[in-house]
Protein backbone atom coordinates (compact mmCIF):
# COMPACT_ATOMS: atom_id res chain seq x y z
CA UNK A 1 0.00 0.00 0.00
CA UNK A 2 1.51 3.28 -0.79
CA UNK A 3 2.46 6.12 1.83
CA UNK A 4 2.42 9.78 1.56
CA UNK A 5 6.37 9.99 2.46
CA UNK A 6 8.94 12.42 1.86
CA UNK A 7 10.50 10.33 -0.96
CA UNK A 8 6.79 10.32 -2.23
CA UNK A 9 7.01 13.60 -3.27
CA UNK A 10 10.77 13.69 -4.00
CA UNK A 11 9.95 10.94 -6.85
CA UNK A 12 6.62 13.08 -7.80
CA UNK A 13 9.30 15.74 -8.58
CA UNK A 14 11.78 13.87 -10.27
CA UNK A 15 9.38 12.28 -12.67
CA UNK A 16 7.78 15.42 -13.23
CA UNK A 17 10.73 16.85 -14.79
CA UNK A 18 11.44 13.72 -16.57
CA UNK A 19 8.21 13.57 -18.56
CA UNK A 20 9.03 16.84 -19.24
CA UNK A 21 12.21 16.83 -20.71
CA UNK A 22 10.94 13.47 -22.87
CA UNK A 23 8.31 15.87 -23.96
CA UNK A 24 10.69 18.49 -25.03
CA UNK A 25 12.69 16.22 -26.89
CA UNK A 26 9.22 15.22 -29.44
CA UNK A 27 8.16 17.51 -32.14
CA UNK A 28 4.40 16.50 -32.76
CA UNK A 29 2.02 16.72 -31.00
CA UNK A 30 -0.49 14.65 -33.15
CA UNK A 31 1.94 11.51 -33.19
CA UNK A 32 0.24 8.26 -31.69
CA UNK A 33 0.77 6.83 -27.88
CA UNK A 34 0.64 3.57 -26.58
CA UNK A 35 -2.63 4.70 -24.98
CA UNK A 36 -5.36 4.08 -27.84
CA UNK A 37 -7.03 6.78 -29.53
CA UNK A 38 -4.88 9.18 -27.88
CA UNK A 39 -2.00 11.43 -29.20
CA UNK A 40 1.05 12.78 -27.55
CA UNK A 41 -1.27 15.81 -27.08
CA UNK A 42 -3.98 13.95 -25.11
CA UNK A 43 -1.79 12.40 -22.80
CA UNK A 44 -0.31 15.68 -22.26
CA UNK A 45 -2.67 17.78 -22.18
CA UNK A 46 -4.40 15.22 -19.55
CA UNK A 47 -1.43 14.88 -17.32
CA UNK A 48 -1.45 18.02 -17.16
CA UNK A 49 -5.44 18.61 -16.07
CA UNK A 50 -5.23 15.70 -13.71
CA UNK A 51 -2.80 18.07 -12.01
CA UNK A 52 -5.76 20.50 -11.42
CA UNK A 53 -8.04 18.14 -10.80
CA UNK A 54 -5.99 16.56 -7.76
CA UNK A 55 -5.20 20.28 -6.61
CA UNK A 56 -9.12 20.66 -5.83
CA UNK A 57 -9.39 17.38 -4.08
CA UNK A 58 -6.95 18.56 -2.00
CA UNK A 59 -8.53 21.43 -0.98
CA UNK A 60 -11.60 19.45 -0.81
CA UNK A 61 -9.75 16.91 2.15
CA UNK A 62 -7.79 20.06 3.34
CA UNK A 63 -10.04 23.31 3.19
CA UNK A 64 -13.50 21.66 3.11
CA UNK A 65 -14.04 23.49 -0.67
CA UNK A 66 -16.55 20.67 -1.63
CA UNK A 67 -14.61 20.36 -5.06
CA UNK A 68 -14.66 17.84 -6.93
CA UNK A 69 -12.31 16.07 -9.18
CA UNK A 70 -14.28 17.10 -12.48
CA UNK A 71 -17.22 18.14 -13.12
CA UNK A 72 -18.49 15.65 -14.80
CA UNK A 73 -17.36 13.04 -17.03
CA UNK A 74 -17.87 14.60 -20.45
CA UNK A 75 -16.33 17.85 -19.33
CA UNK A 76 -12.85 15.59 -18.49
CA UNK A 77 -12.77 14.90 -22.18
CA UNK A 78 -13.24 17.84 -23.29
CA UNK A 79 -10.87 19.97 -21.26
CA UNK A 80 -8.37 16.94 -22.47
CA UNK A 81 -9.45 17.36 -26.54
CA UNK A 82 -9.14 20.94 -25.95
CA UNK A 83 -5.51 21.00 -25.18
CA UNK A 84 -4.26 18.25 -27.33
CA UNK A 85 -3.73 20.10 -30.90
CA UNK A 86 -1.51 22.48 -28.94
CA UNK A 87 2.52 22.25 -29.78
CA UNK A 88 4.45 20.32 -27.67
CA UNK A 89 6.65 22.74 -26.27
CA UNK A 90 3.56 24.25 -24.88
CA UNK A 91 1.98 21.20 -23.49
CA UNK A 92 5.44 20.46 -21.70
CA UNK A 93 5.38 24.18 -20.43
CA UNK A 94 1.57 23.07 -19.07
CA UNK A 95 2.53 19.64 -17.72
CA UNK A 96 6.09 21.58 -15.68
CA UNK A 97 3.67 24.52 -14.41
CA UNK A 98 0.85 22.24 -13.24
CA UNK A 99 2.85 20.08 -11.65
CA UNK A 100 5.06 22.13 -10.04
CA UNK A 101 1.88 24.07 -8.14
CA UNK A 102 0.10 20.39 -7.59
CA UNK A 103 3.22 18.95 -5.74
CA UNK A 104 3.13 21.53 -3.06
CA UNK A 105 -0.44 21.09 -2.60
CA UNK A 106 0.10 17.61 -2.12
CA UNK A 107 2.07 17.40 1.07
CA UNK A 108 -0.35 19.49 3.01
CA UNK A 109 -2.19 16.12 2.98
CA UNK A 110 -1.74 15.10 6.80
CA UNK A 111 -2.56 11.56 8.67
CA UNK A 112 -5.69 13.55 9.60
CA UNK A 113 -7.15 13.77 5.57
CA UNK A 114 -6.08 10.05 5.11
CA UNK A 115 -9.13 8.33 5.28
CA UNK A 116 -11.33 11.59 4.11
CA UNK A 117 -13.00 10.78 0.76
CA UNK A 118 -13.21 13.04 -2.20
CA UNK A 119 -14.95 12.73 -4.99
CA UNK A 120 -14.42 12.45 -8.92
CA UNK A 121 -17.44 13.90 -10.17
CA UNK A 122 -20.30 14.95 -7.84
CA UNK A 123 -22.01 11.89 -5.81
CA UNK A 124 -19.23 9.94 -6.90
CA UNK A 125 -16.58 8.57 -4.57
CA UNK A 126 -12.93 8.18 -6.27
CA UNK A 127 -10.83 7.81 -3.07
CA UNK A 128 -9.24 8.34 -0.14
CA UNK A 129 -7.50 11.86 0.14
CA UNK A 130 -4.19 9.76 1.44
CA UNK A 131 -3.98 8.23 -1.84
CA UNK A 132 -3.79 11.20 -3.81
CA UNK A 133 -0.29 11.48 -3.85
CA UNK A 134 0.84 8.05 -4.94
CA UNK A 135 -1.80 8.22 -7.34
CA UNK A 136 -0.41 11.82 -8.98
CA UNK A 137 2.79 9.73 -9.19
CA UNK A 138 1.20 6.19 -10.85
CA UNK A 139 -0.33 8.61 -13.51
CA UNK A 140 3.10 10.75 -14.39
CA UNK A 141 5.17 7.70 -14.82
CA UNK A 142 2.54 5.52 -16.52
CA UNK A 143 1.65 8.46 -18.86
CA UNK A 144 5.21 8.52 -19.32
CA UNK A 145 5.87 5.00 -20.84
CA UNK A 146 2.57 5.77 -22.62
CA UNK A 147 4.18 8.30 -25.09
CA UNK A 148 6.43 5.58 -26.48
CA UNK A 149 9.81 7.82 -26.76
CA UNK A 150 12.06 6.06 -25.45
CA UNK A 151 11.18 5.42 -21.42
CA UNK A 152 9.94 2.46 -20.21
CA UNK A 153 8.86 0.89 -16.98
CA UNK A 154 12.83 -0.73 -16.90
CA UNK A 155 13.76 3.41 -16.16
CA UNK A 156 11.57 3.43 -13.07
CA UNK A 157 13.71 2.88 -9.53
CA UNK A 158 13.43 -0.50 -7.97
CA UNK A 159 11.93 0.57 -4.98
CA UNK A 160 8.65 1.93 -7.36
CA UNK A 161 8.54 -0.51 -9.06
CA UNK A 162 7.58 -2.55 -6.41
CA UNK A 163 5.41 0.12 -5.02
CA UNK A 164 3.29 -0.29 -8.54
CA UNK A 165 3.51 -3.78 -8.35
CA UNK A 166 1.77 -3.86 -5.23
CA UNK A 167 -0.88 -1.76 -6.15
CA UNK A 168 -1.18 -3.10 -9.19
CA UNK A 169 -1.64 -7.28 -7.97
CA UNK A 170 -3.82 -5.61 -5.14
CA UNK A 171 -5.76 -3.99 -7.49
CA UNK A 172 -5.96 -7.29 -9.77
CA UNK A 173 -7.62 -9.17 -6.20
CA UNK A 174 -10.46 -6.70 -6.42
CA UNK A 175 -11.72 -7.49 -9.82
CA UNK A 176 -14.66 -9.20 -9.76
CA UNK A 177 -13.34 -12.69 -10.97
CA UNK A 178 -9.71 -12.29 -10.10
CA UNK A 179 -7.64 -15.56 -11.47
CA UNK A 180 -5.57 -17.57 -9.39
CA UNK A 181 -2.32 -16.64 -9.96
CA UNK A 182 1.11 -17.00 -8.53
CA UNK A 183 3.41 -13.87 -9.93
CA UNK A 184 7.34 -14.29 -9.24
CA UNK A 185 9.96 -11.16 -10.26
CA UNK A 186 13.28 -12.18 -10.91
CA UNK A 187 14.34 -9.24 -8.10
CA UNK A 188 12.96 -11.22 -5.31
CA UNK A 189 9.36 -10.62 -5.47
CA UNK A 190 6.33 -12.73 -5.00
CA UNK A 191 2.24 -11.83 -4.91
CA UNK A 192 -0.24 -14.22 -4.81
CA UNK A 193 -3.59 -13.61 -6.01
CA UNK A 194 -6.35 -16.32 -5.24
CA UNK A 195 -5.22 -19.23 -4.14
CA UNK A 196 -1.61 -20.53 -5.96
CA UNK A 197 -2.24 -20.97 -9.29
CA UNK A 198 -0.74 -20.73 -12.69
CA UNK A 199 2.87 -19.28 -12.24
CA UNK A 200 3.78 -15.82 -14.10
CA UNK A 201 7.50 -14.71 -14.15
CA UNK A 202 9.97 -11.95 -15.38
CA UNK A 203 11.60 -8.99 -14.51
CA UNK A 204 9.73 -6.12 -11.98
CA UNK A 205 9.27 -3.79 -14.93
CA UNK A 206 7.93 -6.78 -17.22
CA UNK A 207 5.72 -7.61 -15.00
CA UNK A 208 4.40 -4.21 -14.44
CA UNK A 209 4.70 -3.57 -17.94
CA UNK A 210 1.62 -6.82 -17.92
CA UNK A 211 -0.31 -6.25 -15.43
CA UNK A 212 -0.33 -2.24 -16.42
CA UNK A 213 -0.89 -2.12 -19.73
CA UNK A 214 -0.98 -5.76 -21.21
CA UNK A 215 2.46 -5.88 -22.76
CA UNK A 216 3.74 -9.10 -22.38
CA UNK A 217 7.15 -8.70 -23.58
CA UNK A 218 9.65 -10.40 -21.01
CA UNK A 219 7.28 -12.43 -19.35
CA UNK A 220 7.69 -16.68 -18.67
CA UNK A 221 4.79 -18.30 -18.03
CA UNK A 222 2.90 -21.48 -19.69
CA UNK A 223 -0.16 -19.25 -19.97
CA UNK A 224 -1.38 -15.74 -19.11
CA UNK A 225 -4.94 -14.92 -17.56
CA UNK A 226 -6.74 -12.30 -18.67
CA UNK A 227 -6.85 -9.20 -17.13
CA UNK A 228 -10.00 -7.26 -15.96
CA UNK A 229 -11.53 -4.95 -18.30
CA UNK A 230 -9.74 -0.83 -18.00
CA UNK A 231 -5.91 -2.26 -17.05
């Protein structure tokens, strides 16, 4: 389960600025992403609002604003479609500035807001305000490896990889008919989820590249469940 900690935010930082120099370094905006349907622009551009949208829930845990992560579904979209035909140096100017006033806002999440829930769209409870931070991070480095130039889930540290990992078999044991599955990395770790079943195998970033995002590159294993719908 992931922590609010000082080296939280210190890797919130670090990837921040990372995504944005691998941003700097594409020239269009309209290229394709791993993520389907989506351009360089729309993950961008969405980084970047899901910066604002975690700065209200934090004042919604913190200063009692009643804000909620979006207003509603179809206005997520658009804000998203609005900013993706911009260039990329401006969408990497967006994703540095939003970031760098979201991270601040972050660690004025105490132990006190932990288990306070805020909402993504009104009625509609998204999570814990502890979370928020680990979460910021999950969607900077996944959006990362989602623009396909040239960083992968072998560039994240060892120590979040296994942070992702965690979340992400823990995640995999809430779906609604989670397999039984044994999953070994080569750096030591080892999840169960279900009872022991089939065995999957491979390097922490291969298997967070799977259970993530479906890649199966890297993996060993005689045969590979499926995962839950929206991984």
């Amino acid at each position: 389960m992931a922590s609010t900690t000082p080296d939280l935010y210190a890797a919130l930082s670090r990837h921040t600025e990372r995504l944005v120099d691998t941003a700097l370094t594409l020239e269009d905006s309209s290229a394709p992403t791993l993520c389907a349907g989506w351009t360089v622009g729309h993950v961008l551009s969405h980084v970047a609002r899901n910066a604002d949208a975690l700065a209200a829930l934090v004042r919604a845990a913190v200063d009692g604003t009643g804000e909620t992560m979006y207003r509603s579904p179809e206005d997520r979209d658009a804000d998203i479609d609005a900013g993706a035909g911009r260039s990329v140096a401006v969408l990497a100017e967006d994703v540095r500035s939003t970031g760098a006033a979201v991270n601040p806002l972050l660690a004025r999440l105490g132990p006190e807001h932990a288990d306070v829930m805020v909402e993504r769209v009104p009625g509609v409870p998204f999570a814990p305000a502890g979370r928020l931070p680990f979460m910021r991070l999950r969607e900077v480095v996944y959006h990362h490896v989602d623009l396909d130039a040239g960083f992968g889930f072998e560039d994240v540290e060892p120590d979040l990889t296994r942070l992702f990992l965690d979340e992400e078999v823990a995640r995999l044991g809430r779906a609604d008919s989670p397999p039984d599955l044994t999953i070994s990395s080569a750096e030591g770790g080892r999840w169960t989820v279900g009872s022991e079943g089939d065995v999957v195998s491979g390097s922490g970033a291969a298997l967070l590249g799977w259970l993530a995002r479906g890649a199966t590159a890297g993996l060993d294993a005689t045969s590979l469940p499926p995962l839950p719908d929206g991984r």
